[in-house]
N, C-alpha and C. Protein backbone atom coordinates (compact mmCIF):
# COMPACT_ATOMS: atom_id res chain seq x y z
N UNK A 1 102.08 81.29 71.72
CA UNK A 1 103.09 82.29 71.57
C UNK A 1 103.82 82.43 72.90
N UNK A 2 105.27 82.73 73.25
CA UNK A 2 105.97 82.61 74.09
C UNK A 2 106.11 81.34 74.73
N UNK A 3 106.95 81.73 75.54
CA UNK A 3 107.86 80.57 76.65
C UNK A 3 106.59 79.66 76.73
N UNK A 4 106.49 78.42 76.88
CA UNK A 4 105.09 77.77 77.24
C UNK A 4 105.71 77.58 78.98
N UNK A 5 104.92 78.10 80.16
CA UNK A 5 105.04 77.84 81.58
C UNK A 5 104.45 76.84 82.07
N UNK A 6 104.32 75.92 83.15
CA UNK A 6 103.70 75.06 83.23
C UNK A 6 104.00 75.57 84.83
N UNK A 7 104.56 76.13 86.03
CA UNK A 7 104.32 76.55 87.08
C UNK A 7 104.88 77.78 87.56
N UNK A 8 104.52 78.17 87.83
CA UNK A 8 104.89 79.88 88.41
C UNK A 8 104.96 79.43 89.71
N UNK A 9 106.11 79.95 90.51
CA UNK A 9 106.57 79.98 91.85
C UNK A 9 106.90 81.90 92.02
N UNK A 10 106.14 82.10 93.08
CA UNK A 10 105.97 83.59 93.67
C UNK A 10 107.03 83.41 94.78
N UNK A 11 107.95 84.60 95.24
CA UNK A 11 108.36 84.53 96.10
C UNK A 11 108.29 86.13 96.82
N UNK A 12 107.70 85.80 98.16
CA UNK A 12 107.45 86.90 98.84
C UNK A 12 108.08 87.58 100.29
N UNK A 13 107.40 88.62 100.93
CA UNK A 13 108.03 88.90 101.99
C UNK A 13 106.61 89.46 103.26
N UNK A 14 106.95 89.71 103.75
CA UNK A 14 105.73 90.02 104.85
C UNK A 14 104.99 91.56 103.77
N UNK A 15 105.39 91.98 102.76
CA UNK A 15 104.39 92.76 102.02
C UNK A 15 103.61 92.39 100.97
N UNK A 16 102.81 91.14 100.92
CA UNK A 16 102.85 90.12 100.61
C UNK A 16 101.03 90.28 99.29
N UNK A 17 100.97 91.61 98.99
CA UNK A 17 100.10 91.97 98.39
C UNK A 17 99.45 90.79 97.12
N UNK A 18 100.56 91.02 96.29
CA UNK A 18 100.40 90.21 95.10
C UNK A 18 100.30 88.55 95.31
N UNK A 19 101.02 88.34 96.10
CA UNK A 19 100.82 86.49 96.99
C UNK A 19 98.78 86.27 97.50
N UNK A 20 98.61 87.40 98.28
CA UNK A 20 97.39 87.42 98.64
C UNK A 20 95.95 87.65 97.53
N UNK A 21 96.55 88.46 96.63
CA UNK A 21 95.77 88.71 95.36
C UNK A 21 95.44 87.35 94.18
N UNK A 22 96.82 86.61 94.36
CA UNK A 22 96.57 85.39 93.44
C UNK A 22 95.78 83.99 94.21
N UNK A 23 96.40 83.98 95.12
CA UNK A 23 96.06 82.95 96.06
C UNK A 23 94.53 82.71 96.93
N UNK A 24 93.88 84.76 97.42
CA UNK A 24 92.74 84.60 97.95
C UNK A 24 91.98 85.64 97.61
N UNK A 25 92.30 86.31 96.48
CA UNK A 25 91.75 87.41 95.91
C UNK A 25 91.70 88.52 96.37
N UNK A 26 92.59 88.81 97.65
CA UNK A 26 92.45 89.89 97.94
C UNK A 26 93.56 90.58 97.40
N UNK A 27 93.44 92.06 97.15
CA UNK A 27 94.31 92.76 96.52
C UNK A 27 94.29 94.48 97.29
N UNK A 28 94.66 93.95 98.84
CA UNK A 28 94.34 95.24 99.38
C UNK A 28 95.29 95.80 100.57
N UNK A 29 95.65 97.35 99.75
CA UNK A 29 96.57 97.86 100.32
C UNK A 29 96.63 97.91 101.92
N UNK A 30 97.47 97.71 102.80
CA UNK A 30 97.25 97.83 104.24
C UNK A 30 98.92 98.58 104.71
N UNK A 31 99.31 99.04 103.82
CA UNK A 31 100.67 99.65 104.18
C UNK A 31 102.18 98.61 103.83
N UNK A 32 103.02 99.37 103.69
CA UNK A 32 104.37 98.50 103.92
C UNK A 32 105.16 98.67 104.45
N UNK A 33 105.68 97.54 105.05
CA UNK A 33 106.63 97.35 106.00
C UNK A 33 108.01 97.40 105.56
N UNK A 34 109.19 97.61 106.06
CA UNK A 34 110.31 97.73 105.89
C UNK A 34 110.81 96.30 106.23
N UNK A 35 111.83 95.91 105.08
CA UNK A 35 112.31 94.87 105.33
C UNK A 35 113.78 94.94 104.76
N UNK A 36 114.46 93.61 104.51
CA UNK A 36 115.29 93.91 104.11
C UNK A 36 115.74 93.53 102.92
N UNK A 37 114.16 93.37 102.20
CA UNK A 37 114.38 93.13 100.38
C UNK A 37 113.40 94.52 100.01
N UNK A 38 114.09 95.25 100.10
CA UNK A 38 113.45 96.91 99.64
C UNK A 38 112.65 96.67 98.19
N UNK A 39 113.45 95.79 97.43
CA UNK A 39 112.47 95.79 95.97
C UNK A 39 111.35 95.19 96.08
N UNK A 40 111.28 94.47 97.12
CA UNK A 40 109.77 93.69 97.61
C UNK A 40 109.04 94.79 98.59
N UNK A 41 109.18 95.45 99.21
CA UNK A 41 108.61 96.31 100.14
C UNK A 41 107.44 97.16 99.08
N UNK A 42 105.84 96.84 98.71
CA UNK A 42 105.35 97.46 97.77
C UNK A 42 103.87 97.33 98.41
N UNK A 43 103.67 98.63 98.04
CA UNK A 43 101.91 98.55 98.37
C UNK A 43 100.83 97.83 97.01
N UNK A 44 101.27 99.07 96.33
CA UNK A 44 100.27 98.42 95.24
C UNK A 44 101.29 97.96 93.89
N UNK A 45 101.41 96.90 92.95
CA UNK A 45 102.65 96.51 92.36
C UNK A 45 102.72 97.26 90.82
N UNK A 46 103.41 98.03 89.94
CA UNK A 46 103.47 99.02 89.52
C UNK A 46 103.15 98.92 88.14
N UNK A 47 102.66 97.33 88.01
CA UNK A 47 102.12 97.02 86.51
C UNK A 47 101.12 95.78 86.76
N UNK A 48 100.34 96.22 87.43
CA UNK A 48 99.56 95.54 87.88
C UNK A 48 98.25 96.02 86.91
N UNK A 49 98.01 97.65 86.55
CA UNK A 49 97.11 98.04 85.92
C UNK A 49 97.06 97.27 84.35
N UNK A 50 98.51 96.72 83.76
CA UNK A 50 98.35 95.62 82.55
C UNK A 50 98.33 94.60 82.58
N UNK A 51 98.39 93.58 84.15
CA UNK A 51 97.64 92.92 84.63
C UNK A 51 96.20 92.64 84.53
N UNK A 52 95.68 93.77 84.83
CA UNK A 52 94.34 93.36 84.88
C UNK A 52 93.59 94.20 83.37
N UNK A 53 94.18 94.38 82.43
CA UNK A 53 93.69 94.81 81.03
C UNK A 53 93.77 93.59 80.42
N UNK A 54 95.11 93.07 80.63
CA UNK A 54 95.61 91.29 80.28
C UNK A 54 94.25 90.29 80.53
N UNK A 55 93.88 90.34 82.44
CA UNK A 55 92.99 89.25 82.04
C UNK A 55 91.51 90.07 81.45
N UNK A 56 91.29 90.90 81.86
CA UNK A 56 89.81 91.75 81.71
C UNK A 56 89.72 91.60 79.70
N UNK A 57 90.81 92.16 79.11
CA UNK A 57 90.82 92.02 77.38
C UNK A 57 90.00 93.80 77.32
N UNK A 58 89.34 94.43 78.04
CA UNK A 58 88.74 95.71 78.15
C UNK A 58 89.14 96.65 78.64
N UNK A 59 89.26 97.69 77.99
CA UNK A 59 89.60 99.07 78.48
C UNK A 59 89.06 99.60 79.60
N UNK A 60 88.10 100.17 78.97
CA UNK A 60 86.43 100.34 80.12
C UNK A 60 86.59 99.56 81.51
N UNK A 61 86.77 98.16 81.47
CA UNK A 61 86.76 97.65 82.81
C UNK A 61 87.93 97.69 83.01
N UNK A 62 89.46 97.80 82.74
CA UNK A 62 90.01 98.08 83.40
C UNK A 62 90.31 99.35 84.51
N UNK A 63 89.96 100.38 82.80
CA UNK A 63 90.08 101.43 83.93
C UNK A 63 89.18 101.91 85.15
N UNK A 64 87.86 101.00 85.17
CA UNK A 64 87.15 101.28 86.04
C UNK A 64 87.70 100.23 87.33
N UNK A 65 88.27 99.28 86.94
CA UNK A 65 89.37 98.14 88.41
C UNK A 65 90.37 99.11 88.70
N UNK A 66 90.88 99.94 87.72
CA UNK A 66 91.82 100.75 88.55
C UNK A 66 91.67 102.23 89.26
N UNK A 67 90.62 102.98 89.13
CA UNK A 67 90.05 103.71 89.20
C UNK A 67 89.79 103.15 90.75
N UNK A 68 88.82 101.98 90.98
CA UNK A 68 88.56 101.27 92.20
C UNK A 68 89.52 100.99 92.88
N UNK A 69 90.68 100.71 92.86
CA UNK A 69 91.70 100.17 93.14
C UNK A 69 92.23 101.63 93.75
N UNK A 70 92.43 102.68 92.93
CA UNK A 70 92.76 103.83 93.59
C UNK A 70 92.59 104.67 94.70
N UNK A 71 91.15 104.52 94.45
CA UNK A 71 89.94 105.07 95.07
C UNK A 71 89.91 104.39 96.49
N UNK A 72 89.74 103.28 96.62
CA UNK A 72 89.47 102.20 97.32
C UNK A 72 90.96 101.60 98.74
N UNK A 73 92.30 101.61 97.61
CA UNK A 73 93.27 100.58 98.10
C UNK A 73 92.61 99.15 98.21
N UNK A 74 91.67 98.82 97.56
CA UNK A 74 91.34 96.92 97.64
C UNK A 74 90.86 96.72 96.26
N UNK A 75 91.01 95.89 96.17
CA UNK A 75 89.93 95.16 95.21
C UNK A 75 90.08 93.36 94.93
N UNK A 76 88.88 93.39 94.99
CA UNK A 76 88.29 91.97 94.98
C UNK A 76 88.55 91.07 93.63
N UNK A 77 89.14 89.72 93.51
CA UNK A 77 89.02 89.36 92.50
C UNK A 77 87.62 88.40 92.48
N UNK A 78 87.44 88.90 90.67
CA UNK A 78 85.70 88.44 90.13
C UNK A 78 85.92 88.00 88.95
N UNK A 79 84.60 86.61 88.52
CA UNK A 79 84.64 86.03 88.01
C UNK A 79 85.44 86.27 86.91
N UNK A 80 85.01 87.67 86.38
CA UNK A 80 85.47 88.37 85.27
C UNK A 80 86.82 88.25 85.15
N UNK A 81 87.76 88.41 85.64
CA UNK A 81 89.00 88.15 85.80
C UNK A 81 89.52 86.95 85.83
N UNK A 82 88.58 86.20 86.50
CA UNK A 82 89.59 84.30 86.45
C UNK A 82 89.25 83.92 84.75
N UNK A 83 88.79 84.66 83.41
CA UNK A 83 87.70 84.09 82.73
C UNK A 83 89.31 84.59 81.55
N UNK A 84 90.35 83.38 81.12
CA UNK A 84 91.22 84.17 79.85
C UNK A 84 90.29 84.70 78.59
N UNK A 85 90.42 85.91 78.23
CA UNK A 85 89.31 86.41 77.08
C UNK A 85 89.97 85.56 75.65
């Protein structure tokens, strides 16, 4: 179902959250910087919480990744997540 993709190209800026989240699993807030692509300037990315319902397929664990995520500003990516349900 949908577009079939075969590569996703990210393009980023020194707030580089979501680049770091796919690439080394980290997903952790450290502030943002001002630049001069304001729509890129983002701490945490604003649909990221159906992101991770997407790969998780669970309620329960999502809202407990975002809950962590809140709580926290980091979170780690785990097995659970690289796994399409």
């Amino acid at each position: 179902m949908g577009l079939p993709v075969d590569r996703l190209i990210v393009a980023t800026n020194s707030n580089d959250i979501l680049h770091r989240y796919f690439s080394a699993g980290d997903y952790s807030s450290s502030g943002v910087s001002e630049t001069i692509t304001p729509s890129m300037d983002i701490a945490v990315s604003s649909n990221f919480e159906r992101f991770l319902y997407h790969m998780s397929g669970e309620l329960p664990l999502t809202l407990t990744l975002t809950l962590t995520l809140t709580l926290t500003l980091t979170l780690t990516l785990t097995l659970t997540l690289t796994l399409t349900p």
